[in-house]
Protein backbone atom coordinates (compact mmCIF):
# COMPACT_ATOMS: atom_id res chain seq x y z
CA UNK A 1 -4.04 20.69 -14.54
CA UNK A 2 -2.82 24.36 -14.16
CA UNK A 3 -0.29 24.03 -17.38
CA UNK A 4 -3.86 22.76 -19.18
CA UNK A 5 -5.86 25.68 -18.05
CA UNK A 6 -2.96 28.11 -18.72
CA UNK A 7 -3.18 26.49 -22.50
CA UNK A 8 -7.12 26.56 -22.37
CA UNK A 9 -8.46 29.39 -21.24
CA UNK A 10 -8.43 30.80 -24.37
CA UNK A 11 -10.26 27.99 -25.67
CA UNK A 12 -13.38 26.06 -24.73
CA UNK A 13 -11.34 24.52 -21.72
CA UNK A 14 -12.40 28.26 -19.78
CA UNK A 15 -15.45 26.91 -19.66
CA UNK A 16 -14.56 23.64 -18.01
CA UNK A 17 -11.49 25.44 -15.85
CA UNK A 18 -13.57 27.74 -15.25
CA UNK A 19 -15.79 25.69 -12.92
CA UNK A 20 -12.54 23.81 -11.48
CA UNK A 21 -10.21 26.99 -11.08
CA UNK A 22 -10.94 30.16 -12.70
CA UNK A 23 -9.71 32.61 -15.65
CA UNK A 24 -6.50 32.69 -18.06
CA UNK A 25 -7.33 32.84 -21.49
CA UNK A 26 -10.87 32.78 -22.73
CA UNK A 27 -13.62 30.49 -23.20
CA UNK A 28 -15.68 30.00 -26.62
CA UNK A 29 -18.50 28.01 -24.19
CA UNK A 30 -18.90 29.83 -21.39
CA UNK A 31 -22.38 31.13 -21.07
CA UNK A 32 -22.58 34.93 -21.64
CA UNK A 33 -24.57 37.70 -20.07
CA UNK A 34 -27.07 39.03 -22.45
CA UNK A 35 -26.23 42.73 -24.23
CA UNK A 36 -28.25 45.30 -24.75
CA UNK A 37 -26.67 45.54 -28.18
CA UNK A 38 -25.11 42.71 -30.37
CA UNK A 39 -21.50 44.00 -31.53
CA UNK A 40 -22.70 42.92 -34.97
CA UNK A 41 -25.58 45.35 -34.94
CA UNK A 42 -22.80 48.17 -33.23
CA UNK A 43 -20.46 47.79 -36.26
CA UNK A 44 -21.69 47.94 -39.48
CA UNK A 45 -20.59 51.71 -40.12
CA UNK A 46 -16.75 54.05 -39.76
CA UNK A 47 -16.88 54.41 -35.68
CA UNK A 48 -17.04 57.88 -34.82
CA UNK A 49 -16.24 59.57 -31.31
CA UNK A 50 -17.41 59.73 -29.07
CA UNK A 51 -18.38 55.95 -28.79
CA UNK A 52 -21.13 54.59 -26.75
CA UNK A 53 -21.54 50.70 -26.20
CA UNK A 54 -22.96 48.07 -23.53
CA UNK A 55 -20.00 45.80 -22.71
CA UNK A 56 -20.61 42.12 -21.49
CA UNK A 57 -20.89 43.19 -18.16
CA UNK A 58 -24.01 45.29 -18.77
CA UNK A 59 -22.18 48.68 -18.53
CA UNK A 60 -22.50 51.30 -20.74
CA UNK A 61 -18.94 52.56 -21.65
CA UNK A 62 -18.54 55.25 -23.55
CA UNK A 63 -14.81 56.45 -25.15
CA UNK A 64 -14.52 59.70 -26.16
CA UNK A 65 -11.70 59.33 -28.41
CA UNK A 66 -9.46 57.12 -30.26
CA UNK A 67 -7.45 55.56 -28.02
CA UNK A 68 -3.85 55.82 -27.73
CA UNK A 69 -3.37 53.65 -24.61
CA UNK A 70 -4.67 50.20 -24.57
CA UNK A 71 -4.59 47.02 -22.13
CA UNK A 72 -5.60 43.84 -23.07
CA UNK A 73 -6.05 41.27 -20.97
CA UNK A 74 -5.97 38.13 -22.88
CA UNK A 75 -4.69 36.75 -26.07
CA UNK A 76 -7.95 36.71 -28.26
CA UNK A 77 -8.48 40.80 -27.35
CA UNK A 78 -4.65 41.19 -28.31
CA UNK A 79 -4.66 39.16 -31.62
CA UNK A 80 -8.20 41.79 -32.52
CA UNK A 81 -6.43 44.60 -31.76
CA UNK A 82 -3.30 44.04 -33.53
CA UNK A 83 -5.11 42.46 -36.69
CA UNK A 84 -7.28 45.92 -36.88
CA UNK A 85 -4.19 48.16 -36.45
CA UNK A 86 -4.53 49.55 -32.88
CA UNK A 87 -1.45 47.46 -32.00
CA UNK A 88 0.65 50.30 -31.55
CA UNK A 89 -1.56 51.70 -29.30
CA UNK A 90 -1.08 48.62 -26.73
CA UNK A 91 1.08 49.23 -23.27
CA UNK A 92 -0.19 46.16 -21.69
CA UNK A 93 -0.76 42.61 -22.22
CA UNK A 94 -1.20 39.42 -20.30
CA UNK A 95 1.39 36.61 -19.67
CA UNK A 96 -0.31 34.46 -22.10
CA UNK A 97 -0.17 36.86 -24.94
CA UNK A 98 1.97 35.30 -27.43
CA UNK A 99 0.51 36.32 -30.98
CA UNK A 100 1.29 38.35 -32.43
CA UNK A 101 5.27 38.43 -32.17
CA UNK A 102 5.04 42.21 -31.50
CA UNK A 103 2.79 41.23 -28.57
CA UNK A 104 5.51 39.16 -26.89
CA UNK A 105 7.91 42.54 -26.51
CA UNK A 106 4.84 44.65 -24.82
CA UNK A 107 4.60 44.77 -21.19
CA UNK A 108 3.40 42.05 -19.06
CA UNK A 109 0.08 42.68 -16.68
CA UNK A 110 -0.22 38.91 -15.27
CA UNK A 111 -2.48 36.10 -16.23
CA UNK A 112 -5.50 35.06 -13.84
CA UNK A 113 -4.32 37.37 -10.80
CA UNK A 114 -3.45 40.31 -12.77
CA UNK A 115 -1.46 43.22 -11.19
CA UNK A 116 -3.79 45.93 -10.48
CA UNK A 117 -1.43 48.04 -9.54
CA UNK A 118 1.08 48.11 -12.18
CA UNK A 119 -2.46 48.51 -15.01
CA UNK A 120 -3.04 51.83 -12.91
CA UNK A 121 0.14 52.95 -13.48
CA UNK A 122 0.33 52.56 -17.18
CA UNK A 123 -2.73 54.94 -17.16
CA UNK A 124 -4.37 53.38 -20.29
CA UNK A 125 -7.46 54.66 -21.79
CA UNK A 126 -9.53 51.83 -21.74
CA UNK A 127 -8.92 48.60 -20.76
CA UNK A 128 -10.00 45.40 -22.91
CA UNK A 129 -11.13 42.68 -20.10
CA UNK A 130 -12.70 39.41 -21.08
CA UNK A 131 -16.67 38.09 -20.03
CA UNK A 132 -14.51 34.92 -19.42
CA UNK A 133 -12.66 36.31 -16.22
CA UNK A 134 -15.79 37.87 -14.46
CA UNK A 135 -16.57 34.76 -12.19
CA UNK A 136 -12.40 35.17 -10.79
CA UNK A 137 -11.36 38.79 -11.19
CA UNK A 138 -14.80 41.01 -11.13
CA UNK A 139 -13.28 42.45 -7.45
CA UNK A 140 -9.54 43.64 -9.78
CA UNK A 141 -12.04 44.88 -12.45
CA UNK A 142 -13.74 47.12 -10.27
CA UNK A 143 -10.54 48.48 -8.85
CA UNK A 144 -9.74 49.55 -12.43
CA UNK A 145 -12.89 51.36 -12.13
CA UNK A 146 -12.56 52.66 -8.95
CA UNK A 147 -9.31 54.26 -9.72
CA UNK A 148 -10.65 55.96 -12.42
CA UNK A 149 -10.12 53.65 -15.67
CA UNK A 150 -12.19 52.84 -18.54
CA UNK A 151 -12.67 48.87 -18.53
CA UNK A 152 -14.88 47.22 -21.42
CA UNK A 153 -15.37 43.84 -20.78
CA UNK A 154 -15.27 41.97 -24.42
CA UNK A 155 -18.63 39.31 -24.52
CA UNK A 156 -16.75 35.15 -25.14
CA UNK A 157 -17.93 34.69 -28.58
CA UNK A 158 -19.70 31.20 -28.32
CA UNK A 159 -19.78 30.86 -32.27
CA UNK A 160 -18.46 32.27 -35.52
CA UNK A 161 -21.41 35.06 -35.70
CA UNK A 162 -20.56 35.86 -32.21
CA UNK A 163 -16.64 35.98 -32.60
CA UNK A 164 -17.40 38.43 -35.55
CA UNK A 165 -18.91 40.26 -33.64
CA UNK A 166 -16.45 41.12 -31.19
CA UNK A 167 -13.90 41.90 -33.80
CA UNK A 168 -16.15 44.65 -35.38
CA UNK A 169 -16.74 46.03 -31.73
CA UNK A 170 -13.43 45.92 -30.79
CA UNK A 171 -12.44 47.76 -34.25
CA UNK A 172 -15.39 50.18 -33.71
CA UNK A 173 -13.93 50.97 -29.93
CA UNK A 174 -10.21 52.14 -31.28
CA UNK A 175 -11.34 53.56 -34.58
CA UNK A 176 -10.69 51.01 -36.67
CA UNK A 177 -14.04 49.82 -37.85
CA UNK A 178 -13.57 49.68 -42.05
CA UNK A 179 -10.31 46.92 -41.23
CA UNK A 180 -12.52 45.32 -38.76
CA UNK A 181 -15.09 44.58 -41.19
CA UNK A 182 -12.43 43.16 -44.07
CA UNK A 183 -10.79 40.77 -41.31
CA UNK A 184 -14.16 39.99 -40.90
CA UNK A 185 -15.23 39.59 -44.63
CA UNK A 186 -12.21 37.32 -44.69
CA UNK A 187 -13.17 35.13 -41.99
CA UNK A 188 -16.53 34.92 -43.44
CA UNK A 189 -15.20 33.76 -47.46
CA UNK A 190 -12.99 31.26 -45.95
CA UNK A 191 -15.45 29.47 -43.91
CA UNK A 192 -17.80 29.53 -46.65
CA UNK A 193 -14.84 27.93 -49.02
CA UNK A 194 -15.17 25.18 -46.26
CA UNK A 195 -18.48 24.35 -46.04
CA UNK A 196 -18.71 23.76 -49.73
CA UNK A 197 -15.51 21.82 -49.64
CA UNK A 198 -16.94 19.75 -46.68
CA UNK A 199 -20.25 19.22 -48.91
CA UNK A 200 -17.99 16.46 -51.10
CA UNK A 201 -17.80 14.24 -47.63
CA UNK A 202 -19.77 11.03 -48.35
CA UNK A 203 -18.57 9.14 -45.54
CA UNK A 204 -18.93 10.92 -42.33
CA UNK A 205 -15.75 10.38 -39.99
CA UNK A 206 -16.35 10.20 -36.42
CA UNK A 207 -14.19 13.16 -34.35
CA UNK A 208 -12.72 12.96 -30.43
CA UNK A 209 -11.77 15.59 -29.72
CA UNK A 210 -9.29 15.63 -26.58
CA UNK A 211 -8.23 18.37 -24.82
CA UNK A 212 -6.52 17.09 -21.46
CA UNK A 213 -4.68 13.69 -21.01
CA UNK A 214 -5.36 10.85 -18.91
CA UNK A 215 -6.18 10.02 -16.14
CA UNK A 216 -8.58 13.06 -16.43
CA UNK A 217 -9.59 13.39 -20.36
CA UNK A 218 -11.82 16.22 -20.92
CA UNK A 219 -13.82 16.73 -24.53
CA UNK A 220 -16.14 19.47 -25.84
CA UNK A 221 -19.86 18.05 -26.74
CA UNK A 222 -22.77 19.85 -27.85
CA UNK A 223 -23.10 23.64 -27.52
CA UNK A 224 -19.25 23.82 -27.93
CA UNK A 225 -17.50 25.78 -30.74
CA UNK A 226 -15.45 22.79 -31.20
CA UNK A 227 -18.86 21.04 -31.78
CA UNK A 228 -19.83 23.85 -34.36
CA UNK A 229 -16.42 23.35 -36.65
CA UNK A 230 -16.87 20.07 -36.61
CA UNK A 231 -20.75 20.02 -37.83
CA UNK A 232 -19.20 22.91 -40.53
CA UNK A 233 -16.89 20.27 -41.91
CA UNK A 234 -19.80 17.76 -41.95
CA UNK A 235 -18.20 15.17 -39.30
CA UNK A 236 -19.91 13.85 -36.37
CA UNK A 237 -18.57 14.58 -32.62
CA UNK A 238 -18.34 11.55 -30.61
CA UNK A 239 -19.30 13.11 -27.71
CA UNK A 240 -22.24 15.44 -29.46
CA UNK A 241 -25.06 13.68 -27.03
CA UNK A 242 -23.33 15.29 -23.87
CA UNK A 243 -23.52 19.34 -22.82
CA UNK A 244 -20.58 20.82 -23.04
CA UNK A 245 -17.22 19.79 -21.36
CA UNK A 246 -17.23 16.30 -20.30
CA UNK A 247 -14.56 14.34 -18.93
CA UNK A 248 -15.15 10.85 -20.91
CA UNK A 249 -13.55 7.46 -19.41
CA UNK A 250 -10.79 5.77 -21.54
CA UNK A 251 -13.43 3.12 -21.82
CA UNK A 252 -15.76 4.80 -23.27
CA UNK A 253 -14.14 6.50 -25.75
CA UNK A 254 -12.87 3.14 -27.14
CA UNK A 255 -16.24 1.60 -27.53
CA UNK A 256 -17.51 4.96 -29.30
CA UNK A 257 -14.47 3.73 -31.41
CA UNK A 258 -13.89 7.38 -33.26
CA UNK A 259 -11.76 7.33 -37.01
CA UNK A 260 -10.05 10.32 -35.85
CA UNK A 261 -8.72 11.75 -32.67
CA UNK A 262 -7.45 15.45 -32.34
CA UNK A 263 -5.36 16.41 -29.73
CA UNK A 264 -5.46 19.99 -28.65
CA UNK A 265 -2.65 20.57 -26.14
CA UNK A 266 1.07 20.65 -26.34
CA UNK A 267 2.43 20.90 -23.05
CA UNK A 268 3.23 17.40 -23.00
CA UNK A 269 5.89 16.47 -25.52
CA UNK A 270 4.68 13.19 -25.85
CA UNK A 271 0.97 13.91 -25.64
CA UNK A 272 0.22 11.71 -29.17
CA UNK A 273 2.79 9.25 -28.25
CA UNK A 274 1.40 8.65 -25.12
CA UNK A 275 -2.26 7.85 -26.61
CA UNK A 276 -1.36 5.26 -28.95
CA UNK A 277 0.34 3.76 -25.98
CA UNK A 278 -3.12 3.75 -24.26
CA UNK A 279 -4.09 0.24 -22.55
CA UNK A 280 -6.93 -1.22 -24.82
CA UNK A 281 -6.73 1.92 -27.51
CA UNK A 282 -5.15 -0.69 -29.86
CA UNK A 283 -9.03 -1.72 -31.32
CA UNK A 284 -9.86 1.93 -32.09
CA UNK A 285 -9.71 3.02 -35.59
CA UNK A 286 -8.05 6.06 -35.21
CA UNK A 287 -4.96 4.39 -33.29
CA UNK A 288 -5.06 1.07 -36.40
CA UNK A 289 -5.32 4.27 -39.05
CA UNK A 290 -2.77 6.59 -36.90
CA UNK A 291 -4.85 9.13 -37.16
CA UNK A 292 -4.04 10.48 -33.86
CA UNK A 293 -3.17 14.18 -35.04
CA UNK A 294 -2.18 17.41 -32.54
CA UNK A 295 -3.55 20.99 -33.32
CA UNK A 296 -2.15 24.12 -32.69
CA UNK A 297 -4.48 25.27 -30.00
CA UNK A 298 -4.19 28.88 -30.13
CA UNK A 299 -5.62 29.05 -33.60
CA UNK A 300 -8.78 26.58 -32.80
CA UNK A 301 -9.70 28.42 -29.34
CA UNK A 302 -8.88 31.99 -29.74
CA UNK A 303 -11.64 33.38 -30.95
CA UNK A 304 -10.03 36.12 -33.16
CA UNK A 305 -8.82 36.49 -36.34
CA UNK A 306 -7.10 33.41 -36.90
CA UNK A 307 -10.12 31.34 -35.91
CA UNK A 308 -11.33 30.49 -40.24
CA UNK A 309 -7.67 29.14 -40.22
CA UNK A 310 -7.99 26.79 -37.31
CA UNK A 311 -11.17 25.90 -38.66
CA UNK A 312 -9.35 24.84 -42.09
CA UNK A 313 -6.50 23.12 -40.01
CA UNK A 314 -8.92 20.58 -38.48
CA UNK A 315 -10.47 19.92 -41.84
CA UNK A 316 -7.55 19.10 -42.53
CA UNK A 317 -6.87 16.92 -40.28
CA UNK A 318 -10.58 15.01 -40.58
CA UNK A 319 -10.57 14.73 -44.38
CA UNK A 320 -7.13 15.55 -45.94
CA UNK A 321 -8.31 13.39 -48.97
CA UNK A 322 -11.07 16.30 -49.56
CA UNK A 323 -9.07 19.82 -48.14
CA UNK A 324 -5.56 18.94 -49.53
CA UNK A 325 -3.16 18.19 -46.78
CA UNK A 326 -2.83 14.25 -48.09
CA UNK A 327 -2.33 15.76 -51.62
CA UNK A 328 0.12 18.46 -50.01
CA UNK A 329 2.34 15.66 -48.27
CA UNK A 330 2.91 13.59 -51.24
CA UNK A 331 4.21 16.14 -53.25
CA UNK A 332 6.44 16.71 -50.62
CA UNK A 333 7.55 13.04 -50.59
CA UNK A 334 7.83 13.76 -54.34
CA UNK A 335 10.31 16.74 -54.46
């Protein structure tokens, strides 16, 4: 369980780990405090300093100038800032922060017990924290405060609207608001592409999505970003008539009997291997059609930048006749 969360946190899993453990990476589907202001509404012209915005926490942070010294404390607030261009500005990351490669060589802060002291030292001039890690490290948070530092605590985007959101707040913060807005303009065009791709599906496929193995198999249901891509791509969640993160018997998941069945860890080597060798799994369509298929997690659950092209990897993965991947591997076969 603690090499899952480590790999989920950044993902919906938070919100299920969350209630087991605590805080590593974010969650899409953790419920978020309301803001006084929407980053969307915050964003839509050139920041100028001073800056003055409610974080997630309800605090009203204001920055009085560009920042040269940054912390980030998990890998969704790292992949922003580098994607706007305040990466150079970033002293301090957290052991999870793997993306971009740049990230890897900055200075480690910790994961869910993050070193207090060694942020304080680094004397950075604001610190990016998450809304994810508020029910685990709130008392660390307001030591940051306490000694003096500038901590704005980044709202967990629980959809697309909400994730560009926090990009053009997190561009507005450092001064980079007009490459904010074309990441986000980006995003936006690629999704769209997508929908109107997934408007040619005639035959709805039915999705599991699994994101921890047996004995204890957890899956995202309604109110889930997972649960959002897959309505975009116009296929049906198997577990859509449960509230977010359920942990669903082996049993039942065969007799829901879903076409397709997305894997979204990798600590386990054998993690696909290991469900087609599933007791009783041999009636389900998506073990007769081996169409047991394993996502890169990081780019489905980080919601950042690279979120339209996790989006586009599961569509792939539901309907390669329709977004190209079955098209793609024969003319592989062919050269």
């Amino acid at each position: 369980m603690d090499k899952k969360w480590l790999k989920w946190l950044a993902a919906p899993a938070a919100a299920l780990m969350l209630a087991a453990c605590g805080n590593g990476e974010e969650s899409a589907d953790k419920p978020a405090k309301e803001q006084e202001e929407t980053p969307s509404q915050e964003s839509s012209e050139q920041a100028e300093f001073p800056v003055t915005m409610t974080d997630a926490a309800g605090n009203e942070i204001t920055i009085e100038e560009e920042p040269d010294a940054i912390v980030s404390m998990i890998p969704s607030n790292t992949e922003i800032l580098f994607a706007v261009g305040a990466g150079d500005a970033v002293v301090g990351v957290s052991d999870f922060d793997d993306y971009p490669e740049e990230a890897q060589e900055v200075e480690k802060i910790g994961g869910q017990e993050f070193n207090v002291e060694k942020i304080i030292g680094m004397q950075p001039d604001v610190v990016f924290a998450h809304e994810s890690a508020l029910g685990v490290g709130e008392e660390g948070l307001q030591q940051l405060r306490d000694a003096g530092l500038t901590v704005f605590v980044v709202k967990n985007a629980m959809d697309f609207d909400e994730t560009y959101g926090t990009i053009e707040q997190i561009g507005k913060l450092t001064g980079h608001s007009a490459e904010a807005e074309e990441i986000v303009s980006g995003m936006q065009s690629k999704v769209e592409e997508i929908k109107e791709k997934a408007a040619e599906v005639t035959d709805k496929k039915k999705v599991f999505v699994e994101t921890s193995p047996a004995p204890e198999i957890y899956t995202p249901g309604s109110g889930t970003f997972m649960q959002q891509f897959l309505d975009i791509i116009n296929a049906e969640n198997v577990a859509g008539d449960q509230e977010g993160w359920v942990m669903m018997d082996p049993e039942e998941i065969v007799s829901r009997n879903p076409d397709v069945l997305l894997v979204m860890y990798d600590y386990i080597d054998t993690a696909v291997e290991d469900v087609y060798a599933r007791v009783g799994f041999d009636t389900v369509t998506a073990i007769k059609d081996k169409a047991v298929i394993q996502l890169d997690e990081n780019i489905t659950s980080r919601t950042g930048p690279r979120l339209a092209d996790g989006l586009e990897t599961v569509a792939k993965a539901v309907y390669p006749e329709i977004f190209g991947e079955a098209e793609e591997n024969e003319e592989d076969q062919a050269a």
